[in-house]
Protein backbone atom coordinates (compact mmCIF):
# COMPACT_ATOMS: atom_id res chain seq x y z
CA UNK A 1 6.70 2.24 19.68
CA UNK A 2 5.37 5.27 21.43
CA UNK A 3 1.64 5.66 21.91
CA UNK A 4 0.72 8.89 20.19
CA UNK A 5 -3.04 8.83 20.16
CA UNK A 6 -5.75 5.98 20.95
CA UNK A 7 -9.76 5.79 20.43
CA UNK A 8 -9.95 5.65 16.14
CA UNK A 9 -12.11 2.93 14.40
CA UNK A 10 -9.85 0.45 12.65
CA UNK A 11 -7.49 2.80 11.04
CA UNK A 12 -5.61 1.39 8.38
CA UNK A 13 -3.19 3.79 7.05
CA UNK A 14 -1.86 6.90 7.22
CA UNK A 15 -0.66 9.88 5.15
CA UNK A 16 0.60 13.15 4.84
CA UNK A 17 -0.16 16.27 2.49
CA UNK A 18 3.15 18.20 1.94
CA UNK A 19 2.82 19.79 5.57
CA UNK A 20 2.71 19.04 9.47
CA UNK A 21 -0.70 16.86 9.48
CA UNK A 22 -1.45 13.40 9.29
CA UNK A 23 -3.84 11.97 7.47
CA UNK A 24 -5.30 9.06 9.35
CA UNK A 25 -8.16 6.35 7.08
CA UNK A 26 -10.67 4.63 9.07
CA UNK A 27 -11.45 1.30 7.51
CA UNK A 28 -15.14 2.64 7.75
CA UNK A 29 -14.85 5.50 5.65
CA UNK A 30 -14.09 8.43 7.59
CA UNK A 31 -10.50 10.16 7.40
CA UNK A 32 -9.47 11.99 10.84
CA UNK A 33 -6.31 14.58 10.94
CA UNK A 34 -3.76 14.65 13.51
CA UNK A 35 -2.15 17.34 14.12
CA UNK A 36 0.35 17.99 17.15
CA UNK A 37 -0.88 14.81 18.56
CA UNK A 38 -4.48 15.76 18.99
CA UNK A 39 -6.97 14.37 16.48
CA UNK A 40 -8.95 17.11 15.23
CA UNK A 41 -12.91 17.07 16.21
CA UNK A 42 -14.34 17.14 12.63
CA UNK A 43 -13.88 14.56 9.77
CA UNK A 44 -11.57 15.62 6.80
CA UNK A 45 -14.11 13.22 4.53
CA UNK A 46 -16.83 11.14 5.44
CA UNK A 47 -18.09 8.59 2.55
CA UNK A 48 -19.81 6.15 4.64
CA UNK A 49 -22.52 5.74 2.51
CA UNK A 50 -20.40 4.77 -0.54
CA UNK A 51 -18.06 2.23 1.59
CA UNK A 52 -18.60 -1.30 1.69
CA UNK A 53 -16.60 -2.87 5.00
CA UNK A 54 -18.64 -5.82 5.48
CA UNK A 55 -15.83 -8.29 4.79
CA UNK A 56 -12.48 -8.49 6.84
CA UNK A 57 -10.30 -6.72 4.01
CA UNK A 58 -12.96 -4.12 1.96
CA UNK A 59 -13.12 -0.40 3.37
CA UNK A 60 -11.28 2.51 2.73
CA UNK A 61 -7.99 1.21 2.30
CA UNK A 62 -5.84 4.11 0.61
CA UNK A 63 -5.03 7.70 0.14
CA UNK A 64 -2.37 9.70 -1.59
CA UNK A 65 -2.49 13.69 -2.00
CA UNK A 66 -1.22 14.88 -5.39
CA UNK A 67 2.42 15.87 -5.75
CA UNK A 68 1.13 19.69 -5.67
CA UNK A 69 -1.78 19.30 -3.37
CA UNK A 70 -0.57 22.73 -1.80
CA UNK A 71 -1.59 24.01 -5.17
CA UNK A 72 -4.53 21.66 -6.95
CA UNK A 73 -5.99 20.65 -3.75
CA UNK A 74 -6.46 17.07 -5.58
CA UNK A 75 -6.33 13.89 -3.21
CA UNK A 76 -6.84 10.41 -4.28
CA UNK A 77 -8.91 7.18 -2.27
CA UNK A 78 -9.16 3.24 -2.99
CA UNK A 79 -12.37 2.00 -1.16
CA UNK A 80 -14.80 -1.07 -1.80
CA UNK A 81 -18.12 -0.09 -2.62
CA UNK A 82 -21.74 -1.73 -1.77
CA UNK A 83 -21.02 -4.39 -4.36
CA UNK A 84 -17.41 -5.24 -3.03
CA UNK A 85 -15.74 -4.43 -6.30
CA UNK A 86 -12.58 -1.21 -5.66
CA UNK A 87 -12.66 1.82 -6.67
CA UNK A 88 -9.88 4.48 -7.52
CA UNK A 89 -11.90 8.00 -6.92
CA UNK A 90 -10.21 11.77 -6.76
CA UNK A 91 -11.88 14.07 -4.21
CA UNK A 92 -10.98 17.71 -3.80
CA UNK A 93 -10.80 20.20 -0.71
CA UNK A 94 -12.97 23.19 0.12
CA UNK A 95 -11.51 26.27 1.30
CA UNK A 96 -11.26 25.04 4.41
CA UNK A 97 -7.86 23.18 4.74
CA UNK A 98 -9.31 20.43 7.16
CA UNK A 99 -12.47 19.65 5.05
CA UNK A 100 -12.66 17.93 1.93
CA UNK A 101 -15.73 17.68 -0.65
CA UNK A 102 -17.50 15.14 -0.38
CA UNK A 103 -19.98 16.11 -3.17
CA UNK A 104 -16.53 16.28 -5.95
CA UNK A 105 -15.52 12.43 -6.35
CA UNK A 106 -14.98 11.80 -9.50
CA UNK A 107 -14.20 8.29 -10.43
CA UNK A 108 -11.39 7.24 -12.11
CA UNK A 109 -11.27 3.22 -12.35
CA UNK A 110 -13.86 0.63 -11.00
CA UNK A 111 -12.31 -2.86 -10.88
CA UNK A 112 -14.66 -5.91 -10.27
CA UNK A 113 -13.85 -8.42 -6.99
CA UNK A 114 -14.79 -12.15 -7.07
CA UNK A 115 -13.89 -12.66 -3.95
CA UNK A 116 -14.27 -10.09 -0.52
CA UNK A 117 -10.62 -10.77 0.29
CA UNK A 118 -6.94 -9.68 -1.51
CA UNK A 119 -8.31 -6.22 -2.38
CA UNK A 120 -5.00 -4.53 -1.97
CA UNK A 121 -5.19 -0.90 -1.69
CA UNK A 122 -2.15 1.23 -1.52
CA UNK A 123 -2.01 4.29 -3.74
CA UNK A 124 1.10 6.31 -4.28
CA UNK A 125 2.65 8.96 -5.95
CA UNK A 126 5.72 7.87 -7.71
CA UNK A 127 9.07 9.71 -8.23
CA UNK A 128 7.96 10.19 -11.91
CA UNK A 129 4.68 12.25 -10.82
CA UNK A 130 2.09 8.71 -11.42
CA UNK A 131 -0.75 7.00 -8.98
CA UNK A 132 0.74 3.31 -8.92
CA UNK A 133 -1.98 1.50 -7.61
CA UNK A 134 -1.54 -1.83 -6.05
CA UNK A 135 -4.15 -4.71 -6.56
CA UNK A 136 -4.46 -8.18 -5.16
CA UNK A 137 -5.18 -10.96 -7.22
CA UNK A 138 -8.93 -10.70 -6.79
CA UNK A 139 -9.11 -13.55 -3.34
CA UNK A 140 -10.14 -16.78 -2.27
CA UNK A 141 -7.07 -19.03 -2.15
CA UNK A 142 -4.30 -20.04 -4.49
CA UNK A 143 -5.47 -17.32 -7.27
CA UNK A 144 -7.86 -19.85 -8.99
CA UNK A 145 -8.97 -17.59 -11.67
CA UNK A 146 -4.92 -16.80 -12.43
CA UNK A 147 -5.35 -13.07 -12.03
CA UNK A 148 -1.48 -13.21 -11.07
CA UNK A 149 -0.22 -13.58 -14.70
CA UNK A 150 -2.99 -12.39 -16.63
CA UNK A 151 -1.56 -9.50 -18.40
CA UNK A 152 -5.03 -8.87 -19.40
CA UNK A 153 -6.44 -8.75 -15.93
CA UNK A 154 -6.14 -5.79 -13.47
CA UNK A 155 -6.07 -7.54 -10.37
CA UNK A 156 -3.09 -9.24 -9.33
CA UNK A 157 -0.59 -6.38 -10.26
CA UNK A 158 0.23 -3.04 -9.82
CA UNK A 159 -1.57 0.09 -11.71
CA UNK A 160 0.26 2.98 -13.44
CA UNK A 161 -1.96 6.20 -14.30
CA UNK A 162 -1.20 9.46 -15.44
CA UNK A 163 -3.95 11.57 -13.41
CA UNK A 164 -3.12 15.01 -14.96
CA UNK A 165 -3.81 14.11 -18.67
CA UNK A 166 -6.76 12.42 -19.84
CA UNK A 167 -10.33 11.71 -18.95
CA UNK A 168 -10.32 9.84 -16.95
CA UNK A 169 -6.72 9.58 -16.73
CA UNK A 170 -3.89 8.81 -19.24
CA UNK A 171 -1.53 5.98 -20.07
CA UNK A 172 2.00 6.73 -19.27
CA UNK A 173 4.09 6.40 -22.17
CA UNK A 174 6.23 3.94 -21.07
CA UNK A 175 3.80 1.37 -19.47
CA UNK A 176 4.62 -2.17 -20.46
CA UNK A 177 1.62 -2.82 -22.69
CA UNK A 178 1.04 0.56 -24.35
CA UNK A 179 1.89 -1.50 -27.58
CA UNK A 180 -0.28 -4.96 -26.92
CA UNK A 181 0.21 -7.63 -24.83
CA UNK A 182 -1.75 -6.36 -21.74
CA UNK A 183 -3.95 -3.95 -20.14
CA UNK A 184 -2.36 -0.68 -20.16
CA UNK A 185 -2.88 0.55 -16.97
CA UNK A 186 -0.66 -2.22 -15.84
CA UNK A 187 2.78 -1.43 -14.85
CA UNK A 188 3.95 -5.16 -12.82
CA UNK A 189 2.02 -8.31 -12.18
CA UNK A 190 2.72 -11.68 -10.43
CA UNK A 191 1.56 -10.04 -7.09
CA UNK A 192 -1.01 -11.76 -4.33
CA UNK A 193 -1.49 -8.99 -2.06
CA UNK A 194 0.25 -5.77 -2.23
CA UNK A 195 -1.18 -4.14 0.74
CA UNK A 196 1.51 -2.02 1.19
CA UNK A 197 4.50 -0.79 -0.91
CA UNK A 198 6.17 2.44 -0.86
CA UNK A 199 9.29 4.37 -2.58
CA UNK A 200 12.30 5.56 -0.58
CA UNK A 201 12.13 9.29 -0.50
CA UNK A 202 16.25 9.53 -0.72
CA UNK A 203 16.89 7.05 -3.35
CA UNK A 204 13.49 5.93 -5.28
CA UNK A 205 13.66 2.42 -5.02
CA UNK A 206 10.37 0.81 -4.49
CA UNK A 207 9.85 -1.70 -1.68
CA UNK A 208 6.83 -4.13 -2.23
CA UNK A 209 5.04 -6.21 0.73
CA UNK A 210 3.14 -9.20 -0.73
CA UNK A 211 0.40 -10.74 1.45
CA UNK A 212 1.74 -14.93 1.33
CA UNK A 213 -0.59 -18.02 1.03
CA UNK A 214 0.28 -20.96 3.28
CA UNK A 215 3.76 -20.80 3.98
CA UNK A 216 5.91 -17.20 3.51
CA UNK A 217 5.24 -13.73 3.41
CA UNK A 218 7.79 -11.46 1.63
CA UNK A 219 9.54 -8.18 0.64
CA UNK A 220 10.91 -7.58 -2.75
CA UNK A 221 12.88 -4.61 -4.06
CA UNK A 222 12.75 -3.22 -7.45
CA UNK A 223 15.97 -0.32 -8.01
CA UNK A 224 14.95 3.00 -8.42
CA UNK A 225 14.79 4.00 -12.66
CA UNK A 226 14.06 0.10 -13.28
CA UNK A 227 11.30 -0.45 -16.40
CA UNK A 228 7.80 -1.20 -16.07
CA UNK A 229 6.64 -4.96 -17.13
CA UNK A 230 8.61 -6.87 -13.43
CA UNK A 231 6.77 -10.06 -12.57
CA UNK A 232 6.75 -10.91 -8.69
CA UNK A 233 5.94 -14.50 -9.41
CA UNK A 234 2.40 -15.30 -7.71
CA UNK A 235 1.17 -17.59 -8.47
CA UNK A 236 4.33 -19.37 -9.77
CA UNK A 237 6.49 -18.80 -6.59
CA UNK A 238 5.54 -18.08 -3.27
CA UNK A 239 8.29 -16.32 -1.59
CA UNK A 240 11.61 -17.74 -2.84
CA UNK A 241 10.12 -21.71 -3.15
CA UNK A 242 7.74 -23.14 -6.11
CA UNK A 243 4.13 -22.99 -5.83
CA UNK A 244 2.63 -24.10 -9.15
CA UNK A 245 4.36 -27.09 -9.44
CA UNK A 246 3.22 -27.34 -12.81
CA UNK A 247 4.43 -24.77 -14.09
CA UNK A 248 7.41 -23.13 -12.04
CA UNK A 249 9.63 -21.56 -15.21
CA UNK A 250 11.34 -19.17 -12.53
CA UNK A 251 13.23 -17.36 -15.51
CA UNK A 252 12.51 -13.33 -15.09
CA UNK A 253 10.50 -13.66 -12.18
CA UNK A 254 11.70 -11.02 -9.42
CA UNK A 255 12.37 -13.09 -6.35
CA UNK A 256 12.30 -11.51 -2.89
CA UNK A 257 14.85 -9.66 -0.65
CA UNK A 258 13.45 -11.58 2.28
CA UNK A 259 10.58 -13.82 3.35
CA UNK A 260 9.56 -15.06 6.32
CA UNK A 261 7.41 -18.64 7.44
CA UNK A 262 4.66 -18.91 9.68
CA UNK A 263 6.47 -19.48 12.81
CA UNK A 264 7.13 -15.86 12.73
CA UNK A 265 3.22 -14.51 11.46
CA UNK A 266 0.66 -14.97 9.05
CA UNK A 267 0.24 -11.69 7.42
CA UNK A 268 2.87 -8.80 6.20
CA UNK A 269 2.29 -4.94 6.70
CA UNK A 270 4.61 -3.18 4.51
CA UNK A 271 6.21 -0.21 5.64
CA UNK A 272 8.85 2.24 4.80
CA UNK A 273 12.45 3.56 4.65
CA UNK A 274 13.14 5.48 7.33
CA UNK A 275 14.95 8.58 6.18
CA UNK A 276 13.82 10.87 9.16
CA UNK A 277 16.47 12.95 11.07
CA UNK A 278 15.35 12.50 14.83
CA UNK A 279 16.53 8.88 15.37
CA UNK A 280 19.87 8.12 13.36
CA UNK A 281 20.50 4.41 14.58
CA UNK A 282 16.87 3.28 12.57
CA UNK A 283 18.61 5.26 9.10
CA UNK A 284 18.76 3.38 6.32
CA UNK A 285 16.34 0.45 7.53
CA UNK A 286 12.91 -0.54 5.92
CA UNK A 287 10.52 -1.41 8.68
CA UNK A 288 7.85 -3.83 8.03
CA UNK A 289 5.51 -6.00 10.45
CA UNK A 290 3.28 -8.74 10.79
CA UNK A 291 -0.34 -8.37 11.29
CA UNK A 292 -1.23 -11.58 13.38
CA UNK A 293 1.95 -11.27 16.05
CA UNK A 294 2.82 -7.65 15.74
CA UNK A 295 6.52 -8.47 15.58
CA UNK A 296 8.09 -5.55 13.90
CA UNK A 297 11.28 -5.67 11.55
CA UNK A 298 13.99 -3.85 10.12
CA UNK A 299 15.56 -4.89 6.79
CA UNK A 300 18.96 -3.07 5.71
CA UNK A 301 21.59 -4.19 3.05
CA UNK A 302 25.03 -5.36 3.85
CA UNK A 303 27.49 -6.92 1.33
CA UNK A 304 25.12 -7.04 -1.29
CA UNK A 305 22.60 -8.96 0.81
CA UNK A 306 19.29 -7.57 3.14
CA UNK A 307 19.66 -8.16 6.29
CA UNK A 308 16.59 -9.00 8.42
CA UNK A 309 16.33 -7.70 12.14
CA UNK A 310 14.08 -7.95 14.86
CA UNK A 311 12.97 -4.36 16.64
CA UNK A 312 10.00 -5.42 18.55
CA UNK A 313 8.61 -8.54 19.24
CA UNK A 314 5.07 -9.59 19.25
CA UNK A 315 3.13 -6.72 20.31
CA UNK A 316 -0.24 -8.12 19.27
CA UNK A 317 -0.76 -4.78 18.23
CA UNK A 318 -3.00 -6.00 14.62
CA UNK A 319 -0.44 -3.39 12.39
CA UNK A 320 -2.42 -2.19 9.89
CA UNK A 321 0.01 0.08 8.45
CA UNK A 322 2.70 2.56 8.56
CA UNK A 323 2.74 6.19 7.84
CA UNK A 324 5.21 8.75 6.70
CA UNK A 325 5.23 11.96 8.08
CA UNK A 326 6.64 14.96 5.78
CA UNK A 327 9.99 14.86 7.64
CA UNK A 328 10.48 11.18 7.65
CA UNK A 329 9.34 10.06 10.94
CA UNK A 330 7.72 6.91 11.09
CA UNK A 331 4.14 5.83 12.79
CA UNK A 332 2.61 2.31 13.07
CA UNK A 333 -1.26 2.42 13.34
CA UNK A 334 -3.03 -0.82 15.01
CA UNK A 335 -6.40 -2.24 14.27
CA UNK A 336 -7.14 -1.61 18.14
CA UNK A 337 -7.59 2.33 17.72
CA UNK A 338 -3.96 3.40 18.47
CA UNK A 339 -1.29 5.34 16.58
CA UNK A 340 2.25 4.57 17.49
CA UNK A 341 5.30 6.66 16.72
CA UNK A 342 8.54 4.47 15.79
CA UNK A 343 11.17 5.59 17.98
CA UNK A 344 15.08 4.68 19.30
């Protein structure tokens, strides 16, 4: 991991717009550019006032630029307001490329929290041109309102919107509940806390990181062109074992590709599939972390099973997040302030 920049305020993820800058969140509110490994002096948005970040896991906690931002100049943002409940907002740019408008948020969702914690956060674009939005099961511990497998809950799952169409936004055709059974914004449930998942840019498949409960944090991989309605198992299963021992039917649940205990962290940061060009021995690895020791892995498929690796141990880093940049190249961001470029 080389040190790229150092001095933000809790960043917590990272994203591109379709050209060389990176967009960089600050758990506050604030979004900072980098750009040729300076951060740029002025704020691309600053939404303080709206931002709640009085508990460990509220802020502003995700971004993704429309497919033809170039064009539409549309971005989107997941942040906890005053009252701790998420919202799902789209902001605009001004004519200047490195400010947004504050002043055009228009709000698309607004999704009650019972709890300060398991807010998720990540918002991305999807192959087939939706926001997936990913939402934990609402907090506290062991899901005790059953958010997990309440089709007719938002929390515990993972949102699919059609933001062209609609006001405020349309259901996708094929969502899993578009004919009953559900919410239809829902596209998979059975999820604690997605803070992270992302798509591989070369192949589509979707990689999931699910915050664990008391024993395993864990990765699972749904195939690229796979149908809407996949159930992760929370609060059935935690990682591959039973949790609700009451009630652990495992049949259609979509275990994990790997999991790991607490002798080797507490907390999983989701990352991608690197695809970049500058560093050919990390092709064809997902990269993911762990929060509390800042051990950071690499997960690749051999013989029809994922193979888990170790690429740096430990770091104590507190990885928030990775980011993407528009050639592939991977970053890590750290609670501490620092931005970290993943390197051979």
């Amino acid at each position: 991991l080389d040190l790229i920049v150092e001095g933000l305020i809790s960043p917590v993820t990272m994203a591109h717009a379709g050209d060389d800058r990176l967009f960089i969140l600050e758990q506050r509110g604030t979004i900072r550019i980098l750009q040729n490994g300076q951060l740029l002096g002025d704020d691309f948005l600053d939404i303080q006032g709206r931002v709640g970040d009085s508990a460990n896991e509220q802020g502003l906690l995700g971004i993704a630029f429309h497919p033809d931002y170039a064009n539409n100049g549309r971005f989107f943002l997941d942040y906890t307001n005053d009252a701790g409940d998420t919202v799902i907002s789209e902001f605009m740019v001004t004519a200047d490329a490195n400010r947004a408008d504050a002043d055009s948020e228009r709000i698309l969702l607004t999704i009650d929290q019972p709890y300060e914690n398991h807010n998720g956060g990540q918002l991305q674009f999807g192959p087939d041109g939706f926001l997936y939005i990913g939402m934990g099961d609402g907090g506290s511990q062991a899901d005790p309102e059953g958010n997990g497998q309440n089709t007719d809950a938002l929390l515990g799952k993972i949102l699919r919107l059609d933001v062209d169409n609609g006001l405020p936004y349309a259901i996708p055709a094929d969502n899993p509940y578009v004919n009953g059974g559900g919410r239809l914004e829902i596209w998979a449930i059975g999820l604690r806390n997605p803070w992270r998942f992302s798509f591989d840019r070369l192949t589509n498949d979707l990689f999931i990181a699910d915050v664990g409960q008391d024993s395993f944090e864990e990765v699972s991989f749904y195939p690229a062109g796979s149908p809407g309605g996949a159930n992760f198992g929370w609060n059935i299963m935690e990682g591959w074992t039973c949790f609700n021992s009451s009630n652990c039917n495992t049949d259609g649940l979509i275990q994990p590709i790997t999991v790991y205990g607490r002798d080797e962290g507490c907390s999983i940061t989701g990352g991608y599939m690197y695809r970049g060009t500058e560093y050919p021995a990390l092709y064809g690895n997902y990269f993911f972390a762990d929060f509390c020791f800042g051990t950071v892995w690499g997960l690749f498929p051999m013989d029809g099973n994922w193979i888990k690796t170790t690429v740096t141990p430990q770091t104590l880093l507190q990885i928030t997040s990775f980011g993407e940049d528009v050639n592939g190249e991977l970053y890590v961001l750290s609670r501490l302030g620092g931005v970290y470029r993943v390197t051979e």
